[in-house]
Protein backbone atom coordinates (compact mmCIF):
# COMPACT_ATOMS: atom_id res chain seq x y z
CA UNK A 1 17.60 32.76 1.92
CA UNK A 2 19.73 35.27 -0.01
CA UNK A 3 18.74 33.82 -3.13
CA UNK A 4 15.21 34.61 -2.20
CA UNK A 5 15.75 37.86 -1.38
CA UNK A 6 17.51 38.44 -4.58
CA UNK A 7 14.85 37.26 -6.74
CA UNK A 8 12.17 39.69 -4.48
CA UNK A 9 14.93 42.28 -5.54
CA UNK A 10 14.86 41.48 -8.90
CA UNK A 11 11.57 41.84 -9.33
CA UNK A 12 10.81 44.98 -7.90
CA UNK A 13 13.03 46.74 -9.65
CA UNK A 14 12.02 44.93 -12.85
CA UNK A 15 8.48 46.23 -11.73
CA UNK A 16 9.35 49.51 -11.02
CA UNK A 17 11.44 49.22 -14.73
CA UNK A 18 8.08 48.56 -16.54
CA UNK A 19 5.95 51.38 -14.34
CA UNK A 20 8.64 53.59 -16.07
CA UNK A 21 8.31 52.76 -19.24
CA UNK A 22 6.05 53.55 -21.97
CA UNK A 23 2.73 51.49 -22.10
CA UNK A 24 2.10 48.79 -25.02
CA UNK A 25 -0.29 48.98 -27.08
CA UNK A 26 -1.35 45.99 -29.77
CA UNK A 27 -3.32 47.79 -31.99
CA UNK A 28 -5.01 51.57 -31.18
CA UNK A 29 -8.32 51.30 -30.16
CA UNK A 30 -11.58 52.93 -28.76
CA UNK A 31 -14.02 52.28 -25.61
CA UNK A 32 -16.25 53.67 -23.58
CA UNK A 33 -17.15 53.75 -20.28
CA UNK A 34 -19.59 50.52 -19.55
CA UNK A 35 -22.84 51.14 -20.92
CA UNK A 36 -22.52 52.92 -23.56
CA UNK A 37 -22.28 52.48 -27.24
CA UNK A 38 -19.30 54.16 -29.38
CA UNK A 39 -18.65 54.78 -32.35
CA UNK A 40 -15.00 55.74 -33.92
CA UNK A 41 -14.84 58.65 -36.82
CA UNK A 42 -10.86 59.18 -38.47
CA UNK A 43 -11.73 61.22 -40.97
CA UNK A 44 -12.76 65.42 -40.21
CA UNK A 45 -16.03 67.19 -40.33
CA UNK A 46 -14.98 70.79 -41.73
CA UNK A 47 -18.49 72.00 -40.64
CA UNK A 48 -17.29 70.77 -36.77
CA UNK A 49 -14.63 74.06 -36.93
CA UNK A 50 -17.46 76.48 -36.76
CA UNK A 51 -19.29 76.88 -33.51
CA UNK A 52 -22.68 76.91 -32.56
CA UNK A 53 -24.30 78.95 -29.12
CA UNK A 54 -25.28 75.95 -26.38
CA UNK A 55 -28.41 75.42 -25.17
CA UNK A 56 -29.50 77.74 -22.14
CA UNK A 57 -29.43 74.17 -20.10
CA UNK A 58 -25.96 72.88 -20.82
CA UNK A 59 -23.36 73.48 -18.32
CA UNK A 60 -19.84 75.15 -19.62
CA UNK A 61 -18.37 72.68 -17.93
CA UNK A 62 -20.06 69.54 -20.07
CA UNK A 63 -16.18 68.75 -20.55
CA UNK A 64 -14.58 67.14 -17.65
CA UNK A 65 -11.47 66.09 -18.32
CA UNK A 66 -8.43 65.90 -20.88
CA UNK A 67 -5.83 63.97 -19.98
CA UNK A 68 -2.71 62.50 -22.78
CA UNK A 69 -0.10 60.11 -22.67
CA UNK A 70 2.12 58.21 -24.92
CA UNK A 71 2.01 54.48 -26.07
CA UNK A 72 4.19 52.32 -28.13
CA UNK A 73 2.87 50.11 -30.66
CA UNK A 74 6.16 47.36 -31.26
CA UNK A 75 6.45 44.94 -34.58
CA UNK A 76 9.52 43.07 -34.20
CA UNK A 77 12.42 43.17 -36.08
CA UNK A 78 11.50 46.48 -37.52
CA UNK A 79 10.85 48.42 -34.04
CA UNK A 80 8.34 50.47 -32.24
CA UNK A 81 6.70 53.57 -32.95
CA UNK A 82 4.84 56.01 -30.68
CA UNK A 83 1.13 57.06 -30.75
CA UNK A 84 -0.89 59.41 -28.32
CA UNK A 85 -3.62 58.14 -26.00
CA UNK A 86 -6.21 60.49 -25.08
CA UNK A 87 -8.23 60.09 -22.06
CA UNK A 88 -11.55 62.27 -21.91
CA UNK A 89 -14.71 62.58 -20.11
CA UNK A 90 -18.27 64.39 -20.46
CA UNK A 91 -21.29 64.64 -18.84
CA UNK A 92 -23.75 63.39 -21.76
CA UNK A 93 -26.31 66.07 -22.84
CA UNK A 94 -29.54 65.62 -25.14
CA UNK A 95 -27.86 68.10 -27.52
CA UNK A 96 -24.33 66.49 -27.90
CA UNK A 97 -23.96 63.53 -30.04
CA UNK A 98 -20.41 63.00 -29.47
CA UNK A 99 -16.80 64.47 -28.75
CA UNK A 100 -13.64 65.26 -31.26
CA UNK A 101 -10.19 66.13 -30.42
CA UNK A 102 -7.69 67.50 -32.81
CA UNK A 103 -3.78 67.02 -32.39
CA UNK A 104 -1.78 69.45 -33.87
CA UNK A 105 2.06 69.37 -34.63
CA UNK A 106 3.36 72.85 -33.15
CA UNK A 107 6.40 71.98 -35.93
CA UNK A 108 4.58 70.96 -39.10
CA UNK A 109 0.63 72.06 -38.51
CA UNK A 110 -0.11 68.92 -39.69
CA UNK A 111 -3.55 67.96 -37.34
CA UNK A 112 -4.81 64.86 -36.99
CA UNK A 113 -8.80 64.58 -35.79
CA UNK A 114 -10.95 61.93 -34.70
CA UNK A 115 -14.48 62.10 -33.03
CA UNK A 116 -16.30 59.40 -31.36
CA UNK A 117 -20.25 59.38 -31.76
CA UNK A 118 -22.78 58.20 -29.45
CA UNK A 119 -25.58 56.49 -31.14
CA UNK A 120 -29.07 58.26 -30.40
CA UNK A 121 -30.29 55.04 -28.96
CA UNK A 122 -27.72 55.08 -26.25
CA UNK A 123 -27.81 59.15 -25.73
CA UNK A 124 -31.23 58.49 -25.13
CA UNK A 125 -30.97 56.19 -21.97
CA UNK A 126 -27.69 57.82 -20.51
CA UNK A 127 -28.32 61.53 -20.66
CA UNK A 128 -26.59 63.08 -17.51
CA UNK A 129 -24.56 60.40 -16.84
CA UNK A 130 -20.82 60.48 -17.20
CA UNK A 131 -18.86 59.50 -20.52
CA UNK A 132 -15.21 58.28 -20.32
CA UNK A 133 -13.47 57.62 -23.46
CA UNK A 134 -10.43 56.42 -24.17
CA UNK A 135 -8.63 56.19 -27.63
CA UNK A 136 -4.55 55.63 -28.79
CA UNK A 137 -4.67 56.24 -33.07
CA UNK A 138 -2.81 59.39 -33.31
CA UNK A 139 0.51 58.66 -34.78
CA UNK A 140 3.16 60.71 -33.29
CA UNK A 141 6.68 61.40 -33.45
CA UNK A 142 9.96 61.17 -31.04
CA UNK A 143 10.25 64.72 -29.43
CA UNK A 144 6.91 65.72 -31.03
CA UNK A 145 5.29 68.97 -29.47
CA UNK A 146 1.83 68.55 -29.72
CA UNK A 147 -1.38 71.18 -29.36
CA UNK A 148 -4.37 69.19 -28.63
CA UNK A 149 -7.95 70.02 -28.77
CA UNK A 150 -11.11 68.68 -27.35
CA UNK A 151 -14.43 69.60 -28.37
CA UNK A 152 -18.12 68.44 -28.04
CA UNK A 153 -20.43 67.02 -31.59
CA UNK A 154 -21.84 69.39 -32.51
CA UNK A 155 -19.35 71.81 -31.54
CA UNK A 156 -20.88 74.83 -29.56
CA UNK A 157 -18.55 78.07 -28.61
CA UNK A 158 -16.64 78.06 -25.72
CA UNK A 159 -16.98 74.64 -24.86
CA UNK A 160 -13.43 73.13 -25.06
CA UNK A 161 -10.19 71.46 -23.22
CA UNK A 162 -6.93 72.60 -24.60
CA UNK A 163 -3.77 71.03 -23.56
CA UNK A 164 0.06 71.19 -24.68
CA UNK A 165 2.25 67.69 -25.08
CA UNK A 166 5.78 66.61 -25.47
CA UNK A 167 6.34 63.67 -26.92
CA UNK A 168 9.25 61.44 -25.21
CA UNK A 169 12.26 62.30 -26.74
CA UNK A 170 15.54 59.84 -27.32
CA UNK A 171 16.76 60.56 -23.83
CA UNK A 172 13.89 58.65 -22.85
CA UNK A 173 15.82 54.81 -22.21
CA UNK A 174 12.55 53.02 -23.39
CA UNK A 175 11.89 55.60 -26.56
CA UNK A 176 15.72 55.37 -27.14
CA UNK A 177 16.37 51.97 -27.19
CA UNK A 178 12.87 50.69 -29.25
CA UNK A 179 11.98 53.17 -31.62
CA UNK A 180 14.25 53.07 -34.50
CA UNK A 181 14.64 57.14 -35.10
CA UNK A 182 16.80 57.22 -32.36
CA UNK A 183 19.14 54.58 -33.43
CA UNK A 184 21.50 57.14 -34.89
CA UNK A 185 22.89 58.24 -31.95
CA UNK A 186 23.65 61.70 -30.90
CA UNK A 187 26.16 63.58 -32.06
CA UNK A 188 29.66 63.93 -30.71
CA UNK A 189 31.54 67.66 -30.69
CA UNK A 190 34.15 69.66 -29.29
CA UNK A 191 34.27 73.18 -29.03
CA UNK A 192 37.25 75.14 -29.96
CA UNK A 193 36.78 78.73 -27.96
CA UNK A 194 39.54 80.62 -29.26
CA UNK A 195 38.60 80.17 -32.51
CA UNK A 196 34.63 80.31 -31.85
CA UNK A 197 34.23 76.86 -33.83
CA UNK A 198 32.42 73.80 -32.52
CA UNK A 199 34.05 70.48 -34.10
CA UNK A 200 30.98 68.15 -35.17
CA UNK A 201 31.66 64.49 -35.35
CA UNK A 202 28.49 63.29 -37.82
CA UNK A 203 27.03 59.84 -36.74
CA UNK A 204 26.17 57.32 -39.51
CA UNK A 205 23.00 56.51 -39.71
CA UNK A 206 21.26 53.23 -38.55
CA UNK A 207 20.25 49.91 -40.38
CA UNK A 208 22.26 48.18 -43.28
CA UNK A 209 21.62 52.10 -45.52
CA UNK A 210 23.81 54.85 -45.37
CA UNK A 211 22.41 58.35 -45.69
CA UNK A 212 22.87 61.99 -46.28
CA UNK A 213 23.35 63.57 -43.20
CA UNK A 214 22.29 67.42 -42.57
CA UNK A 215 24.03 69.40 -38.81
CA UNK A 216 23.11 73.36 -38.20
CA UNK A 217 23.61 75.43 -35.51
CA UNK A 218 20.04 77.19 -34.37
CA UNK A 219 19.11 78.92 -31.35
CA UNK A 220 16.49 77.39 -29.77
CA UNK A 221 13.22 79.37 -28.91
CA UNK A 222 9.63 77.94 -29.27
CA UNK A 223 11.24 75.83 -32.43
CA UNK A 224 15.11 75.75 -33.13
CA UNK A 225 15.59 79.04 -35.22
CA UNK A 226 18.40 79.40 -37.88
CA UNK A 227 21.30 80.21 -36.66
CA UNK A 228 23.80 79.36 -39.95
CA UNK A 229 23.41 77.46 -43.07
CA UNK A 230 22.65 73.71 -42.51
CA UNK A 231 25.94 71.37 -44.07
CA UNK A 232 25.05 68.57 -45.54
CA UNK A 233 27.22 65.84 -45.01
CA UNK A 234 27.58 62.82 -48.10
CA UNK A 235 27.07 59.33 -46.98
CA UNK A 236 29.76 58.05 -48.99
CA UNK A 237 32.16 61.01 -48.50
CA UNK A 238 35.70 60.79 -46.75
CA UNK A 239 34.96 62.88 -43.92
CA UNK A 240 32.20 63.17 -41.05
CA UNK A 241 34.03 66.01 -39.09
CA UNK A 242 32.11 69.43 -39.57
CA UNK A 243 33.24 72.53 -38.42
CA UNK A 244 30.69 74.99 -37.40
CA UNK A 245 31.46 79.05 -36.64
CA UNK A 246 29.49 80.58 -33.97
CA UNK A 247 29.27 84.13 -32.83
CA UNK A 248 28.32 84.46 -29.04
CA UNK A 249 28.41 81.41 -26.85
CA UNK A 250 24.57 80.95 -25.74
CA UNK A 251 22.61 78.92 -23.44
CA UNK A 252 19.70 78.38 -25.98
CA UNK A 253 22.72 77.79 -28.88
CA UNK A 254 22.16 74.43 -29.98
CA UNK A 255 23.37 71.79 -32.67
CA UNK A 256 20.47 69.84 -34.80
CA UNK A 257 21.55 66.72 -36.61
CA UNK A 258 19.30 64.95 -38.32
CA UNK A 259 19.14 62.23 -41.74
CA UNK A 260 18.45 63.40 -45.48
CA UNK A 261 15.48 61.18 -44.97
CA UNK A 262 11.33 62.15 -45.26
CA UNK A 263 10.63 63.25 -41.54
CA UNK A 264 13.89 62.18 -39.93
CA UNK A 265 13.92 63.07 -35.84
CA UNK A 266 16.31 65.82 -35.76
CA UNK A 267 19.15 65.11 -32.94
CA UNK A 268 19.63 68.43 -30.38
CA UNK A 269 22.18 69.60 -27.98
CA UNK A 270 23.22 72.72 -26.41
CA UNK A 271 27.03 73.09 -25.68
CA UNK A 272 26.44 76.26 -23.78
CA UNK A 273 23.38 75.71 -21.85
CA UNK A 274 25.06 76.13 -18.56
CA UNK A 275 26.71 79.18 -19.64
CA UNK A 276 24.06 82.21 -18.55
CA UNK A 277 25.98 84.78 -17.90
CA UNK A 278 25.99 86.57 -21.91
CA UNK A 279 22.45 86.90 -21.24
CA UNK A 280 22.39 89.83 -19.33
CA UNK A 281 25.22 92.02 -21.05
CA UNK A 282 22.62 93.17 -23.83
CA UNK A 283 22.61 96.13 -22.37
CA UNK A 284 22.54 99.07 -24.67
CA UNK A 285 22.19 103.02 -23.21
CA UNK A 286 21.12 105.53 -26.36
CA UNK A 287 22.41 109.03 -24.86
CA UNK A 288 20.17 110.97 -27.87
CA UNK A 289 17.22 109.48 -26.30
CA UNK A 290 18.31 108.41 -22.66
CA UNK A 291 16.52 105.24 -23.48
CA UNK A 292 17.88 101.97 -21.81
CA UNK A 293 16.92 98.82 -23.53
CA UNK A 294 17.57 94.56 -22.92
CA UNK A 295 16.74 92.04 -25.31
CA UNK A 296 16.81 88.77 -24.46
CA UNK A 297 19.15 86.59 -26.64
CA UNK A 298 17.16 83.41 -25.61
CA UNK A 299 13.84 82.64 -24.61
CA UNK A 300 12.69 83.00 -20.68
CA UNK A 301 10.09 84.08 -18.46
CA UNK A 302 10.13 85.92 -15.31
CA UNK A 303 9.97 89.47 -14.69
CA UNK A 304 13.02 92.69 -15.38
CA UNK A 305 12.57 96.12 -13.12
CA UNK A 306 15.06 99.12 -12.53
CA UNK A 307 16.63 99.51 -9.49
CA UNK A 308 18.85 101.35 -7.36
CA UNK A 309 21.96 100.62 -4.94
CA UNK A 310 21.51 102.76 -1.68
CA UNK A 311 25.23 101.82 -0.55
CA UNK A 312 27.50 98.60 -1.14
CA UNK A 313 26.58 94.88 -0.90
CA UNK A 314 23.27 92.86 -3.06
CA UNK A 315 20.49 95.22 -1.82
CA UNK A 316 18.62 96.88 -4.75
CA UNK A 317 15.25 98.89 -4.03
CA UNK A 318 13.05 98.53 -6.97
CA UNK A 319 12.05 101.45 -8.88
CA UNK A 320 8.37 102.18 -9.21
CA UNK A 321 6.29 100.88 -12.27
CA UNK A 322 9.49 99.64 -14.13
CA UNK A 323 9.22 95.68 -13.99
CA UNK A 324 8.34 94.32 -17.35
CA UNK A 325 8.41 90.73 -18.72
CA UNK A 326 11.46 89.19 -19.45
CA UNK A 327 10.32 87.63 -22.71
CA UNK A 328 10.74 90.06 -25.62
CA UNK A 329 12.75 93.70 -25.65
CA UNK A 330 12.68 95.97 -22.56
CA UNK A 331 12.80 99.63 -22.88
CA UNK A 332 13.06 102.42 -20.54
CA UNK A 333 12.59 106.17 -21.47
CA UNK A 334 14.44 108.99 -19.77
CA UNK A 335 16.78 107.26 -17.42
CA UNK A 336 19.27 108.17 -14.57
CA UNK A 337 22.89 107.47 -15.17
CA UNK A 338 23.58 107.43 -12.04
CA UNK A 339 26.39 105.02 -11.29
CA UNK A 340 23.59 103.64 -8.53
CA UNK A 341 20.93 102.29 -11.22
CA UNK A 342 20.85 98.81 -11.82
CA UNK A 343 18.84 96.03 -13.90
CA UNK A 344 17.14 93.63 -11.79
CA UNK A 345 16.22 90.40 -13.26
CA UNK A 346 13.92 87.68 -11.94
CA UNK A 347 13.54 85.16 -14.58
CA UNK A 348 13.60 81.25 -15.06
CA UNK A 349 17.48 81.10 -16.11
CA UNK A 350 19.05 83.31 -12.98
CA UNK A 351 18.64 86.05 -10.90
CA UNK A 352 21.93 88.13 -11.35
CA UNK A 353 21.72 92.41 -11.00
CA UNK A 354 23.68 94.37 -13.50
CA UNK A 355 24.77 98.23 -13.01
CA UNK A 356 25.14 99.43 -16.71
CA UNK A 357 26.56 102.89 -15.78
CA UNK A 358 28.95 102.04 -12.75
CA UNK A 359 31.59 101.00 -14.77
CA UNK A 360 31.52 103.46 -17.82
CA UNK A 361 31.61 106.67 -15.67
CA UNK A 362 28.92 108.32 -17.65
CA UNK A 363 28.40 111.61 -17.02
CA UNK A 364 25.74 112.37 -13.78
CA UNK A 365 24.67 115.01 -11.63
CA UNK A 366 25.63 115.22 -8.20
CA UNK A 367 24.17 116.59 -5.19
CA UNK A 368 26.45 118.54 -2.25
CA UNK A 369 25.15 120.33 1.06
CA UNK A 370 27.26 123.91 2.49
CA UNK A 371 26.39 126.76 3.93
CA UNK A 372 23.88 129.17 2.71
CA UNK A 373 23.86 132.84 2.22
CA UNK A 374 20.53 132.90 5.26
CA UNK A 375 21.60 132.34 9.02
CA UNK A 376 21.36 128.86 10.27
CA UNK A 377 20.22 127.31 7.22
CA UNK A 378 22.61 125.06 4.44
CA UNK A 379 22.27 124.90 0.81
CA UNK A 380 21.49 121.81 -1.30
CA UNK A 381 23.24 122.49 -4.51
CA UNK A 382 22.54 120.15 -7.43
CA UNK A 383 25.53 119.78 -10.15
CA UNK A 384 24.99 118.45 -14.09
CA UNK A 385 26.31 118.39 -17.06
CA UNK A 386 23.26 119.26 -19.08
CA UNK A 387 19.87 121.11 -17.86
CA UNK A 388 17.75 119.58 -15.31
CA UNK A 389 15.55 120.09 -12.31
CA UNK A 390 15.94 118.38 -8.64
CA UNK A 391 13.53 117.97 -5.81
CA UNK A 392 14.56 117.44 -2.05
CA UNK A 393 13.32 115.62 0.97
CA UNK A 394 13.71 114.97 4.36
CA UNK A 395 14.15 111.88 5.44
CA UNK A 396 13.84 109.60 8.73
CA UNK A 397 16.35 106.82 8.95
CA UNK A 398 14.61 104.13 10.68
CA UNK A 399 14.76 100.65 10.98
CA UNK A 400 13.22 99.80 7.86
CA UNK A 401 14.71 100.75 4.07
CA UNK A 402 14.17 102.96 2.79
CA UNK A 403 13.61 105.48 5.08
CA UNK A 404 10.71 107.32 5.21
CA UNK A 405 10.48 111.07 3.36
CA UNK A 406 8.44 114.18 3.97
CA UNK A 407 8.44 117.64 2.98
CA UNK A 408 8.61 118.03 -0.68
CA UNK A 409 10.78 120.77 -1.89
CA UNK A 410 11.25 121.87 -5.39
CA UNK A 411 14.94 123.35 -5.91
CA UNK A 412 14.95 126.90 -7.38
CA UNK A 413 16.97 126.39 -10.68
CA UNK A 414 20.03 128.78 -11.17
CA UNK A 415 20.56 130.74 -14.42
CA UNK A 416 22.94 129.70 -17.26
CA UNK A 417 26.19 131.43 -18.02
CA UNK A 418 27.55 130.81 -14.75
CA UNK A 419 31.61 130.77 -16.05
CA UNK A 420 32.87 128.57 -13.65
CA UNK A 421 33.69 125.22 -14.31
CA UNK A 422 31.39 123.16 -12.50
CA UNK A 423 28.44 125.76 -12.08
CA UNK A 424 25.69 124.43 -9.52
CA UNK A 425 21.96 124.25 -12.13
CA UNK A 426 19.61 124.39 -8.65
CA UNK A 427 19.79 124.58 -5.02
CA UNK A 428 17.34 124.77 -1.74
CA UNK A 429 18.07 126.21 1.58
CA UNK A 430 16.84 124.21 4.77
CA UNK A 431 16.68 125.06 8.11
CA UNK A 432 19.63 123.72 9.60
CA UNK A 433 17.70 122.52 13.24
CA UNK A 434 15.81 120.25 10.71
CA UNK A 435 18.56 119.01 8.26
CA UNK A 436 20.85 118.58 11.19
CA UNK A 437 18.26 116.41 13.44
CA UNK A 438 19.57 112.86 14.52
CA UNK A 439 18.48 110.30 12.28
CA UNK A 440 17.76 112.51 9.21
CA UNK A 441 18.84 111.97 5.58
CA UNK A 442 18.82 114.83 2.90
CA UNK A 443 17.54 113.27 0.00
CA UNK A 444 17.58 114.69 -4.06
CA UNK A 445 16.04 113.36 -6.95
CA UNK A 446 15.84 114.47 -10.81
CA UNK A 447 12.14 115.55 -11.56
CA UNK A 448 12.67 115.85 -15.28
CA UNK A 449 13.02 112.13 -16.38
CA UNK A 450 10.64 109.21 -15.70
CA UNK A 451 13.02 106.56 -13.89
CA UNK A 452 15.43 109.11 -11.55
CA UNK A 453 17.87 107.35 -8.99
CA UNK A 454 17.94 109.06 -5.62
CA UNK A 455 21.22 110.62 -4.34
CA UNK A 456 21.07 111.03 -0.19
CA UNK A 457 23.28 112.24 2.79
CA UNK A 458 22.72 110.98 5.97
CA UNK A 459 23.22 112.29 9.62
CA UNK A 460 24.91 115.45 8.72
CA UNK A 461 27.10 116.72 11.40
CA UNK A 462 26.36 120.34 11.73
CA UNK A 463 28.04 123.12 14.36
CA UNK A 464 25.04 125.01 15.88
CA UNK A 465 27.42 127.57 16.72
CA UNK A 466 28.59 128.59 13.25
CA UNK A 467 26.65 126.79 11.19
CA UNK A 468 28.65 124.62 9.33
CA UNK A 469 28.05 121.11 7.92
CA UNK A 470 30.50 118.06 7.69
């Protein structure tokens, strides 16, 4: 009884071992959907690169459906190697005669077409009915990104399936343990942070010949960029140990191994790709300009926006018409540098908020409330360091943030030459029944620059009597 159930154990997991893995193929192939003819074309038709308009009665949609996968064609003792199937289907028209698709390599731009052709016999007898076809001859390579094309014979414009592809790479267990380019192995390091080094053990290559090995550091984007002079390591020399200086530790830092062979898979991994947290200190504040700018040091999506702190703890209220994509430089024109003004970033490695100016103590203005020179009424006075102009409102505390402002007033700016030695630059008297109300906040904003952070005092706590305000 338990050796039954041990065998029905084996073999579902053996089953579910070989519904993992990549599909056999014997030789690559082509068919068609039952009932119609095909007929297999390797090598390209230039003129098939230049569109043509459709006819007023084909559909746009003529193309159905693109769908790719990987096989692996095996010849033992020498290994596998790994070719793309490409599923497609079309709705056959009197005017098409057949369908090509194109894979490119997004590394090389090599491209590989071929087109299948429907002989006019056959178009003749299936016209509106559906064509599947299904063919495995383009040669690919472990870790391969692909750019793949489909396209009706004759081609006419703007009738076309596009779709990306990643090959398996050798963390795949089937691809890693069949296809001989990932016999090598990976490579082995250590990382010496105090000296910014990483300590690269080469691998030898596999089978009974030794090679020429090549390791670089890169930082990897859409391809792995340079990021230092590849070393080239002798097959027959002493050592295999490589030391290799870095600069910042990055998550998109990587090492590439690969053998002084023609088209050798190149071996990747990231020491730092956990580490995150460099990413956002490219901060950089230009005080000529008052421009604040990000760059991102590796690539990510997602969004970036200004934003300010009302009072301690993670809230931060976006600023208006500042978020921008998180994929190339950020800049922002004119900024606060108020200690309150914060980078918010929403992007596919974290979500962290950084203050640039709340540490550095740049110099800001600053808004105070007193008494004014007019019965009943106090004076908003606005403090800076250089000239600027300030606008007030009044505003009900709710229960919602932020609160909600009325009344719009601009402050009447005060004369230079003031000798004292923090001279007010504006100010605006209110009427102290309405600053004073329960539930009000004064607040003050720059009006001069394009992303201002607001500066607000709530529930002022003012003596009817003499007119004074806490």
């Amino acid at each position: 009884m338990l050796a039954g159930r041990a065998l029905a154990f084996l073999s579902l997991a053996w089953s579910a071992y070989r519904s993992l893995a990549v599909p056999r193929v014997a030789e690559c192939s082509l068919s068609c959907s039952q009932g119609f003819a095909c007929k297999s074309r390797v090598n390209r038709n230039i003129f098939n690169s230049f569109c043509r308009k459709p006819p007023t009665s084909m559909s746009g949609s003529v193309l159905e459906a693109l769908t790719l996968s990987t096989a692996m064609k095996c010849a033992p003792p020498d290994g596998c190697s790994l070719f793309l199937r490409v599923k497609a289907s079309l709705t056959l028209h009197e005017g098409l005669r057949g369908l090509e698709a194109c894979s490119m390599s997004l590394d090389t731009q090599e491209t590989q077409c071929q087109s299948v052709r429907v002989p006019r016999a056959s178009r003749r007898l299936q016209v509106g009915q559906q064509l599947q076809v299904h063919f495995d001859c383009f040669e690919v390579s472990v870790a391969q990104s692909l750019y793949v094309t489909l396209r009706t014979v004759p081609h006419f414009c703007g009738v076309q399936l596009d779709e990306r592809y990643h090959v398996e790479d050798c963390a795949d267990e089937d691809v890693g343990r069949n296809v001989p380019d990932c016999f090598a192995g990976k490579l082995s390091y250590s990382v010496d942070r105090s000296r910014k080094v990483i300590l690269v053990q080469v691998p030898e290559s596999g089978g009974p010949d030794y090679h020429d090995y090549y390791v670089r550091l890169c930082l990897k984007w859409f391809t792995c960029e340079d990021a230092g002079a590849p070393v080239r390591v002798t097959a027959n020399g002493v050592s295999r140990r490589v030391s290799l200086p870095y600069k910042q530790e990055l998550s998109c830092l990587c090492l590439e191994g690969w053998s002084a062979t023609p088209d050798a898979v190149r071996i990747q991994t990231c020491p730092f790709e956990d580490d995150t947290e460099t990413l956002w200190d490219a901060i950089h504040y230009h005080p000529g300009s008052q421009e604040l700018s990000w760059e991102p040091a590796c690539p990510m999506s997602g969004r970036v926006s200004l934003c300010w702190r009302p009072g301690p703890g993670p809230q931060c209220l976006e600023l208006e018409q500042s978020s921008r994509p998180a994929h190339s430089r950020v800049q922002y024109p004119l900024v606060d540098t108020q200690p309150q003004l914060c980078l918010k970033f929403s992007t596919s490695l974290g979500f962290p908020v950084k203050c640039p100016f709340e540490q550095l103590r740049f110099p800001a203005w600053k808004m105070t409330v007193q008494l004014a020179p007019a019965p009943g009424h106090l004076r908003v006075a606005f403090f800076s360091p250089s000239p600027a102009r300030f606008q007030v409102c009044l505003c009900h505390r709710g229960k919602t943030w932020p609160p909600a402002c009325r009344r719009l007033l601009q402050a009447t700016p005060i004369p230079a030459g003031d000798p004292t030695e923090d001279p007010a630059v504006a100010f605006v008297d209110i009427p102290g029944d309405q600053a004073c109300a329960p539930g009000t906040c004064i607040q003050g904003r720059r009006t001069d620059i394009q992303f201002s952070v607001p500066q607000q005092l709530c529930d002022l706590q003012c003596a009817a009597t003499q007119g004074t305000a806490a």
